[in-house]
C-alpha atoms as a PDB file:
ATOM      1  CA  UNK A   1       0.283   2.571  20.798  1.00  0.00           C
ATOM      2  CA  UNK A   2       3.047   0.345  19.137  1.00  0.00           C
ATOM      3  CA  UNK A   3       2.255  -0.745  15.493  1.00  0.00           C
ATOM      4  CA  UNK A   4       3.509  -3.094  13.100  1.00  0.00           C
ATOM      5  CA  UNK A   5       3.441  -2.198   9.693  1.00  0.00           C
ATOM      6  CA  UNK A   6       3.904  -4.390   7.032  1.00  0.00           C
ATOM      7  CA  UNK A   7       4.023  -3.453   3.116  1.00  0.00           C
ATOM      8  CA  UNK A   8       4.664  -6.445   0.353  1.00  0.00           C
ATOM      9  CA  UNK A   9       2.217  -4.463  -2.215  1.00  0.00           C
ATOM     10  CA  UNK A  10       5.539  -3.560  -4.196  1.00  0.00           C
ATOM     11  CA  UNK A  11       8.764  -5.188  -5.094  1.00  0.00           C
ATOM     12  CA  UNK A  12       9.895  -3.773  -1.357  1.00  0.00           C
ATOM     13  CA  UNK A  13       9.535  -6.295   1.529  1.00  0.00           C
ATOM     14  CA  UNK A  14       9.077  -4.372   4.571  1.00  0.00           C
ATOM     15  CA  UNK A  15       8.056  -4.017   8.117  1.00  0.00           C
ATOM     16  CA  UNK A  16       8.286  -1.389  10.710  1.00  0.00           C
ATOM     17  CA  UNK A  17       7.856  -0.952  14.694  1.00  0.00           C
ATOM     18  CA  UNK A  18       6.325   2.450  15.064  1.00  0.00           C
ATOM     19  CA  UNK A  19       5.397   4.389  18.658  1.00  0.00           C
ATOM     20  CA  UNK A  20       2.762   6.638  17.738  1.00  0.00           C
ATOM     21  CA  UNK A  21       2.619   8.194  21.125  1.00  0.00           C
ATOM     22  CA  UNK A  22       6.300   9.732  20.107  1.00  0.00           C
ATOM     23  CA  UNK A  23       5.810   9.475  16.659  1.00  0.00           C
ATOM     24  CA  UNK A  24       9.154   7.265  16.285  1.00  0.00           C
ATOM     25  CA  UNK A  25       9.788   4.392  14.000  1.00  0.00           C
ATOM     26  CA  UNK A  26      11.261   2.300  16.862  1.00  0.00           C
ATOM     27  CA  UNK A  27      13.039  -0.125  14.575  1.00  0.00           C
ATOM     28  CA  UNK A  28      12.499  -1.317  10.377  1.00  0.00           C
ATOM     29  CA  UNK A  29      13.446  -3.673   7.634  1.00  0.00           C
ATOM     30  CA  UNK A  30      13.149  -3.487   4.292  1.00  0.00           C
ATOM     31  CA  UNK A  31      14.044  -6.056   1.222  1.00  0.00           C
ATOM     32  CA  UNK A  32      13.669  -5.136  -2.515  1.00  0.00           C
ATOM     33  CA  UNK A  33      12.886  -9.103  -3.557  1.00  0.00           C
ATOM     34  CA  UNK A  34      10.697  -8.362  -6.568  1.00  0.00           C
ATOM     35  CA  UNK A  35       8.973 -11.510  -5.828  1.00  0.00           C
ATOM     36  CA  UNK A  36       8.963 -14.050  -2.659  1.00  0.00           C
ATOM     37  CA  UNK A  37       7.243 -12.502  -0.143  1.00  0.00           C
ATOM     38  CA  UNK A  38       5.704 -15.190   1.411  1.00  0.00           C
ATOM     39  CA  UNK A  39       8.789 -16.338   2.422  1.00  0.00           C
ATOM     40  CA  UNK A  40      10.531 -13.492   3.506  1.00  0.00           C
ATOM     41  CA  UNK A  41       8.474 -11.443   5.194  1.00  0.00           C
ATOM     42  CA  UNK A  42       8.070 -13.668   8.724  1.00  0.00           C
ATOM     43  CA  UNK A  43      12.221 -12.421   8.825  1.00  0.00           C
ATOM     44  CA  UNK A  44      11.551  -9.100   7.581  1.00  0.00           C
ATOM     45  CA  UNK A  45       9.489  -8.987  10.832  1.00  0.00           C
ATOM     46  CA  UNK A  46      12.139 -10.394  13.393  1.00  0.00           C
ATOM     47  CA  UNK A  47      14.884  -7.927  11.904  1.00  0.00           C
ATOM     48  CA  UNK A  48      11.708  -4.816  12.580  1.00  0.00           C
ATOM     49  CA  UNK A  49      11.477  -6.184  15.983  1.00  0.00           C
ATOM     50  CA  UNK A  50      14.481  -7.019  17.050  1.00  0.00           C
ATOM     51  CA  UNK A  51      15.999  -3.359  16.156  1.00  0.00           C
ATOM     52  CA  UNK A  52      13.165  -1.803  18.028  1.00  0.00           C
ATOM     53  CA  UNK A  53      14.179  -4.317  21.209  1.00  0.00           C
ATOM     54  CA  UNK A  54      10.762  -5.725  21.292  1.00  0.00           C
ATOM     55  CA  UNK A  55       8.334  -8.670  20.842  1.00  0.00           C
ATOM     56  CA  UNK A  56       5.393  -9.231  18.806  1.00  0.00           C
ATOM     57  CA  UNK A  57       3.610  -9.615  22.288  1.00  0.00           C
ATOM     58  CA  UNK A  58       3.991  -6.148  22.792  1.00  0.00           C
ATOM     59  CA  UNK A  59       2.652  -4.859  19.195  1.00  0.00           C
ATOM     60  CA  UNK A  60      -1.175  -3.317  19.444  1.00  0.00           C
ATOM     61  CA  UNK A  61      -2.128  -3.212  16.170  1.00  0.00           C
ATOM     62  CA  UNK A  62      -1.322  -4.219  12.755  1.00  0.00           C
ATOM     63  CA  UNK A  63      -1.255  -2.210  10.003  1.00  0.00           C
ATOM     64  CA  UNK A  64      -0.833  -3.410   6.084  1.00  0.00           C
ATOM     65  CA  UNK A  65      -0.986  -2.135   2.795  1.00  0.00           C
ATOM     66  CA  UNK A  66      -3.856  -3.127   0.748  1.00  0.00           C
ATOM     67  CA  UNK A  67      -3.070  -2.049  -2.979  1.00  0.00           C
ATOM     68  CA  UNK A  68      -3.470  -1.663  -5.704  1.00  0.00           C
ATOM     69  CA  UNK A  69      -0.368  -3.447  -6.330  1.00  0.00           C
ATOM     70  CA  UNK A  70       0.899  -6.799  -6.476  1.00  0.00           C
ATOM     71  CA  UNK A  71      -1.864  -9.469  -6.641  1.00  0.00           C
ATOM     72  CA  UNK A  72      -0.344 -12.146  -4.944  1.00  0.00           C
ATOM     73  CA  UNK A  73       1.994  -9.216  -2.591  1.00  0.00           C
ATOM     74  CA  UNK A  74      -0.666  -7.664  -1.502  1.00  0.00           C
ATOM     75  CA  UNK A  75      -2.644 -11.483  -0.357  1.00  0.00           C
ATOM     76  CA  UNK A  76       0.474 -12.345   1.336  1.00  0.00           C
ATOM     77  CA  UNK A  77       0.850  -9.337   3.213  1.00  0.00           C
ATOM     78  CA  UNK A  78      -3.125  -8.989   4.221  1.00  0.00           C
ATOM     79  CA  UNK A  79      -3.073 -12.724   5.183  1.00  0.00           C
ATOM     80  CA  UNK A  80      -0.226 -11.451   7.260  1.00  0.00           C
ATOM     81  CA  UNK A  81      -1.921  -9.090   8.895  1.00  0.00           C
ATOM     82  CA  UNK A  82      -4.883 -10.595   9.638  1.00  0.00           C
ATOM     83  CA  UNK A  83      -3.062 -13.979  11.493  1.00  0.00           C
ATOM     84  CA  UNK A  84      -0.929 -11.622  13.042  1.00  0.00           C
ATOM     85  CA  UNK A  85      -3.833  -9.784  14.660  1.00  0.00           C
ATOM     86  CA  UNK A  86      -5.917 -13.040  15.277  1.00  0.00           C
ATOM     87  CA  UNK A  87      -2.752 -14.668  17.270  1.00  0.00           C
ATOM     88  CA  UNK A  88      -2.106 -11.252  19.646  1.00  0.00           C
ATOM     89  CA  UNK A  89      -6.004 -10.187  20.132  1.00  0.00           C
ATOM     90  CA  UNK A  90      -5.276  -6.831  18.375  1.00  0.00           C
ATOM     91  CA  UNK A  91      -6.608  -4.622  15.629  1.00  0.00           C
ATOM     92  CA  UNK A  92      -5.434  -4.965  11.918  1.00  0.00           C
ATOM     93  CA  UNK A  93      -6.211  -2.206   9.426  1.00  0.00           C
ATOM     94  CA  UNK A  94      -5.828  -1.931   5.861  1.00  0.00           C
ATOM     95  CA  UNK A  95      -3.494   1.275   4.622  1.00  0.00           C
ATOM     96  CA  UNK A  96      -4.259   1.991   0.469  1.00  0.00           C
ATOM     97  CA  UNK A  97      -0.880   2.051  -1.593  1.00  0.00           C
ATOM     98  CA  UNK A  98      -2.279   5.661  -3.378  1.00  0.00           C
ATOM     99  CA  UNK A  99      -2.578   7.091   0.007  1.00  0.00           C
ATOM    100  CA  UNK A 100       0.964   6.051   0.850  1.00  0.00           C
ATOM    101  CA  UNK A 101       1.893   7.641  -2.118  1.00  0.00           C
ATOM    102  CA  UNK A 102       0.025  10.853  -1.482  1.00  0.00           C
ATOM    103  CA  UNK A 103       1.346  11.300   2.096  1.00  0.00           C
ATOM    104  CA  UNK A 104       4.881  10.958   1.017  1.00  0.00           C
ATOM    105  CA  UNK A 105       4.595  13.341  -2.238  1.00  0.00           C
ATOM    106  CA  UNK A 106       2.846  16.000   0.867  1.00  0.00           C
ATOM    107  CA  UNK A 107       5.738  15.292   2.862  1.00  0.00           C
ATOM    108  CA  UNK A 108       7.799  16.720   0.303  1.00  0.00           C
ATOM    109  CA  UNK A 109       4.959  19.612  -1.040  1.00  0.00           C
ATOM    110  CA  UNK A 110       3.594  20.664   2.078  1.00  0.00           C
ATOM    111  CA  UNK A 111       0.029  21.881   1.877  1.00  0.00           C
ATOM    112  CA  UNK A 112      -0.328  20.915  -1.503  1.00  0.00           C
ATOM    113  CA  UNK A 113      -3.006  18.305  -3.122  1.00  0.00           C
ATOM    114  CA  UNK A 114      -1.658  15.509  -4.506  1.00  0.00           C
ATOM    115  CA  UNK A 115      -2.868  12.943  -7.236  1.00  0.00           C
ATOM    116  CA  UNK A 116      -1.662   9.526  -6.519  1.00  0.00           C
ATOM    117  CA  UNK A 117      -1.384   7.669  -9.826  1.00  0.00           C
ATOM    118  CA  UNK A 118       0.461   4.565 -10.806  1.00  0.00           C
ATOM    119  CA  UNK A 119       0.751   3.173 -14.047  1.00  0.00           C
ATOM    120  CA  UNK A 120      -1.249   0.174 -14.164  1.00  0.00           C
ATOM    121  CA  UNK A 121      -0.104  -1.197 -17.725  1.00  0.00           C
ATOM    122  CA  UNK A 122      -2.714  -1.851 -20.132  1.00  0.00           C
ATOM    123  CA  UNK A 123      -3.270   1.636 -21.117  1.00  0.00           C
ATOM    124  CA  UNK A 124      -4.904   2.079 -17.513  1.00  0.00           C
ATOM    125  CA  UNK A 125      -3.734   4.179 -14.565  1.00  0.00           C
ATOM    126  CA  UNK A 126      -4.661   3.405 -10.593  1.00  0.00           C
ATOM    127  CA  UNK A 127      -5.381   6.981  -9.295  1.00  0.00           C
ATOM    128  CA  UNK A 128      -7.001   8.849  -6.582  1.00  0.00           C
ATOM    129  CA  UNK A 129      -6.669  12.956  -5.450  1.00  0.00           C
ATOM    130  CA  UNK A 130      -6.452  13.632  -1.968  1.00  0.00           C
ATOM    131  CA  UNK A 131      -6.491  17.342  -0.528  1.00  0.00           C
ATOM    132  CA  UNK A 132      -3.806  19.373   0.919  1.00  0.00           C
ATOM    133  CA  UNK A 133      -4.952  17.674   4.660  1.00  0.00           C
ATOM    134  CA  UNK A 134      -4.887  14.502   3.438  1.00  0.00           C
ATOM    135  CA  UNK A 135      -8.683  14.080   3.115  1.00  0.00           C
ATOM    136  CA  UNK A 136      -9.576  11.556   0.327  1.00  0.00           C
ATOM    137  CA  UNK A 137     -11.357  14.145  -2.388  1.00  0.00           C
ATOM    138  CA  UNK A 138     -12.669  10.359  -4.920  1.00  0.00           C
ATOM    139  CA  UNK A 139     -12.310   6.911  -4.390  1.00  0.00           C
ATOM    140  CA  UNK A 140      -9.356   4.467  -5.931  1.00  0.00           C
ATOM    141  CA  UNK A 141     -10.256   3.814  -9.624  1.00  0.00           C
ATOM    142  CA  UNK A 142      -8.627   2.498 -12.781  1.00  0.00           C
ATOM    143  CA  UNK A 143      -8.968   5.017 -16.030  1.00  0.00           C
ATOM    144  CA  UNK A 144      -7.863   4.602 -18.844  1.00  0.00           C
ATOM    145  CA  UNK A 145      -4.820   6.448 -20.197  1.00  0.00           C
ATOM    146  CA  UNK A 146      -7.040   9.566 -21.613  1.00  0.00           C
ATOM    147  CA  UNK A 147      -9.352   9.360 -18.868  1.00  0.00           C
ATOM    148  CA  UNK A 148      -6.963  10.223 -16.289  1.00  0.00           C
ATOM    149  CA  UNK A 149      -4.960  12.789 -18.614  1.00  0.00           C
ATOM    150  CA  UNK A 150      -8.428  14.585 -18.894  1.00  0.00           C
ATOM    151  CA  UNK A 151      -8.919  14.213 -15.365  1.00  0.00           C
ATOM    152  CA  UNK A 152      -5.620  15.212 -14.270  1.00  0.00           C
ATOM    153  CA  UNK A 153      -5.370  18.319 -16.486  1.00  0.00           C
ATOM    154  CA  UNK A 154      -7.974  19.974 -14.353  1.00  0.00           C
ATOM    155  CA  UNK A 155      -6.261  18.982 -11.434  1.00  0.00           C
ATOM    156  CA  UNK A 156      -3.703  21.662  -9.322  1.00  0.00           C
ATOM    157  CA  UNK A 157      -1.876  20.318  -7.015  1.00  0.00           C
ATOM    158  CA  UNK A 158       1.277  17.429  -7.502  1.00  0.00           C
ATOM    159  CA  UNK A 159       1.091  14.335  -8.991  1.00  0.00           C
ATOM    160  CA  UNK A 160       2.976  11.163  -7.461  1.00  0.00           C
ATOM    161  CA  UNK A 161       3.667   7.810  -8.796  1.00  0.00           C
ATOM    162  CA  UNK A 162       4.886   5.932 -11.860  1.00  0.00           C
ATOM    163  CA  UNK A 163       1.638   7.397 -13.932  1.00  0.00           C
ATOM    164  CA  UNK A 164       3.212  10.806 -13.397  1.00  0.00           C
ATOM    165  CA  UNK A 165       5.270  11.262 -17.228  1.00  0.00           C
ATOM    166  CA  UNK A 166       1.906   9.940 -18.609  1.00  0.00           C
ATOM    167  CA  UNK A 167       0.017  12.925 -16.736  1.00  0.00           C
ATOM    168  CA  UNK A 168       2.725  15.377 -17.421  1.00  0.00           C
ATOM    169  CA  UNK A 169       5.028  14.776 -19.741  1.00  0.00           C
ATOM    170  CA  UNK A 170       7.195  17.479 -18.690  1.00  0.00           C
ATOM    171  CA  UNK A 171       8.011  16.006 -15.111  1.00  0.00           C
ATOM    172  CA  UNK A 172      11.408  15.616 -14.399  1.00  0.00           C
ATOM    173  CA  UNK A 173      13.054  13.451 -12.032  1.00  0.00           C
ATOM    174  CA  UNK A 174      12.652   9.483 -11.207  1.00  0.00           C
ATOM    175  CA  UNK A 175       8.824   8.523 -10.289  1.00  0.00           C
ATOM    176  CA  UNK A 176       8.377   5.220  -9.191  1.00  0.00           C
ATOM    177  CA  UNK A 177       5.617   3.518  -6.809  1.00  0.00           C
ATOM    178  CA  UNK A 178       7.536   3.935  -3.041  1.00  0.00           C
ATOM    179  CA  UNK A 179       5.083   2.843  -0.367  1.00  0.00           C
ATOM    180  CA  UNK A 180       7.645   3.840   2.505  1.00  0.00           C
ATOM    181  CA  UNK A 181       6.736   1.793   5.492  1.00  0.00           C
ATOM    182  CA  UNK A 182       7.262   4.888   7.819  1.00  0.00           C
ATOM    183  CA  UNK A 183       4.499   6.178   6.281  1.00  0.00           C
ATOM    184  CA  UNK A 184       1.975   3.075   6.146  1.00  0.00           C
ATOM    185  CA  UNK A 185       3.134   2.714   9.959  1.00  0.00           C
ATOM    186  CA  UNK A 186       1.789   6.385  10.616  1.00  0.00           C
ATOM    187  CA  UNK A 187      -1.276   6.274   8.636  1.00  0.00           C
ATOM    188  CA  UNK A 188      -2.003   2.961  10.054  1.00  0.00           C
ATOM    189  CA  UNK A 189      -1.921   4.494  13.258  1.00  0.00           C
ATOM    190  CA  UNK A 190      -4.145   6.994  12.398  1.00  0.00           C
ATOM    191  CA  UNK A 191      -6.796   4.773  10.769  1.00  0.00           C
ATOM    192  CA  UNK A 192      -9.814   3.741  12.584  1.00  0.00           C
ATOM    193  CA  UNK A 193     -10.086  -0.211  13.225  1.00  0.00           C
ATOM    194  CA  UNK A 194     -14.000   0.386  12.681  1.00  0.00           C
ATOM    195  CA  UNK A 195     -13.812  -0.351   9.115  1.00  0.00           C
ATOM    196  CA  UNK A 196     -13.037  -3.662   9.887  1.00  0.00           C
ATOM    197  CA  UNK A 197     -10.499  -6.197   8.652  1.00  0.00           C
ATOM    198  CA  UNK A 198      -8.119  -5.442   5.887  1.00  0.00           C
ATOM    199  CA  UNK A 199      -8.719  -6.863   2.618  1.00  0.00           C
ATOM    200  CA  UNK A 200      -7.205  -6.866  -0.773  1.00  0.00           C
ATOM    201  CA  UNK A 201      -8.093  -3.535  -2.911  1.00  0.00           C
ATOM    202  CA  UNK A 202      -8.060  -4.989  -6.388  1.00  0.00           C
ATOM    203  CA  UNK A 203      -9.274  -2.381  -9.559  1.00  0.00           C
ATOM    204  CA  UNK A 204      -9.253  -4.982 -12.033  1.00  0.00           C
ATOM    205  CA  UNK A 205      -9.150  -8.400 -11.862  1.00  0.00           C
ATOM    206  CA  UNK A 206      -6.352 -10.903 -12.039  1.00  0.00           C
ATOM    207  CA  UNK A 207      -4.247 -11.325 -15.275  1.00  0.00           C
ATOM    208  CA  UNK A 208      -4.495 -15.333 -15.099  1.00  0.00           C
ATOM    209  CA  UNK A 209      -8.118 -16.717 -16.001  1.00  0.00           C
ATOM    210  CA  UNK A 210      -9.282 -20.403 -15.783  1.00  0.00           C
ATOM    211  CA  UNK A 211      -9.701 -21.923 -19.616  1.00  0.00           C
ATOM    212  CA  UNK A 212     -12.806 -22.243 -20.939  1.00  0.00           C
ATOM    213  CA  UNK A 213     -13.445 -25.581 -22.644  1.00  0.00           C
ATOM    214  CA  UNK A 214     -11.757 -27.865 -20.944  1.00  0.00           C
ATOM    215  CA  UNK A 215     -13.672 -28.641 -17.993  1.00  0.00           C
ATOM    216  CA  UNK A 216     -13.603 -32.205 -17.114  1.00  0.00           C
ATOM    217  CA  UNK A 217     -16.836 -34.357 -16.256  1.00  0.00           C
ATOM    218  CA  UNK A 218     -17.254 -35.319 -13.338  1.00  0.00           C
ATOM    219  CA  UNK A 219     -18.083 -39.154 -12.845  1.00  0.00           C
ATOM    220  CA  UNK A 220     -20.861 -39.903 -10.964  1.00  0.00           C
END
């Protein structure tokens, strides 16, 4: 099966061609834009293909990351997705940024558990635990700050993501929110098309709200 992975949850820009029969990244592109996905990615996607010497006729299925992240990344990206798999016929599936996270930290830690957690600003933190398999062990959520320092204090295994000097203020190194696209392309793979189309995993909603107040009447 040949895959097409796109991420745009982060400040990255990326898409990958991945064979999961061989389990080879075929060919991949990645941009850090901060912003401006909408308008990069469609070239992001030529460069993917075009390194792995193929079309987008010949992708057969669509995989995406779905957040937390980015509001407006992570709508460009599944809207993506979603045309991309309505235009070839093929299955799109939605790929969570924490479980990106978590797969790449095991990568590292083999047969460890791992506690995906990124700092979500606000005094809250985006966080799930997944086992040393992989296996989900809770569901996404947003804690706040001393909610997921309680919860992660009872928690052995490694802890990935920018939330990670909040959680343990000894950790050393650089710990940032990477969603390689390798890994979305691989766990996209591996998901199951069942649970239907991707959609945007949002734990709080967006920063911008409509005024009150200053509706205007409508004239009849």
């Amino acid at each position: 099966m040949i895959v097409l992975a796109l991420d745009t949850a982060g400040v990255d820009c990326a898409a990958a061609v991945y064979d999961s029969g061989r389990n080879t990244v075929l060919g991949e592109a990645s941009d850090m834009i901060g912003k401006g996905h909408a308008e990069h990615l469609i070239g992001i996607v030529d460069r993917a293909l075009d390194q792995a010497d193929m079309e987008l006729s010949d992708i057969d299925r669509i995989a995406v990351t779905i957040g937390p992240g980015s509001f407006t990344g992570i709508r460009v990206g599944v809207a993506a997705a979603r045309g991309f798999a309505l235009s070839l016929n093929v299955p799109a599936v939605g790929v969570t940024t924490l479980e990106v996270m978590a797969s790449a930290q095991r990568e590292k830690t083999p047969h460890r558990p791992v506690l995906a957690a990124m700092d979500a600003k606000r005094d809250e933190i985006y966080l799930q635990s997944f086992s040393s398999d992989g296996s989900p062990l809770d569901t996404p959520r947003a804690l706040s700050v001393a909610q997921a320092q309680a919860f992660a204090e009872g928690f052995d295994g490694e802890i990935a993501g920018s939330a990670t000097a909040l959680l343990k203020p000894d950790a050393g190194g650089d710990h940032t929110n990477t969603f390689p696209i390798s890994v979305v392309a691989r766990l996209g793979a591996a998901a199951s098309p069942d649970a239907g189309k991707p959609k945007p995993l949002y734990l709080r909603g967006p920063d911008a709200k409509p005024q009150a107040g200053y509706a205007i009447a409508r004239r009849v």
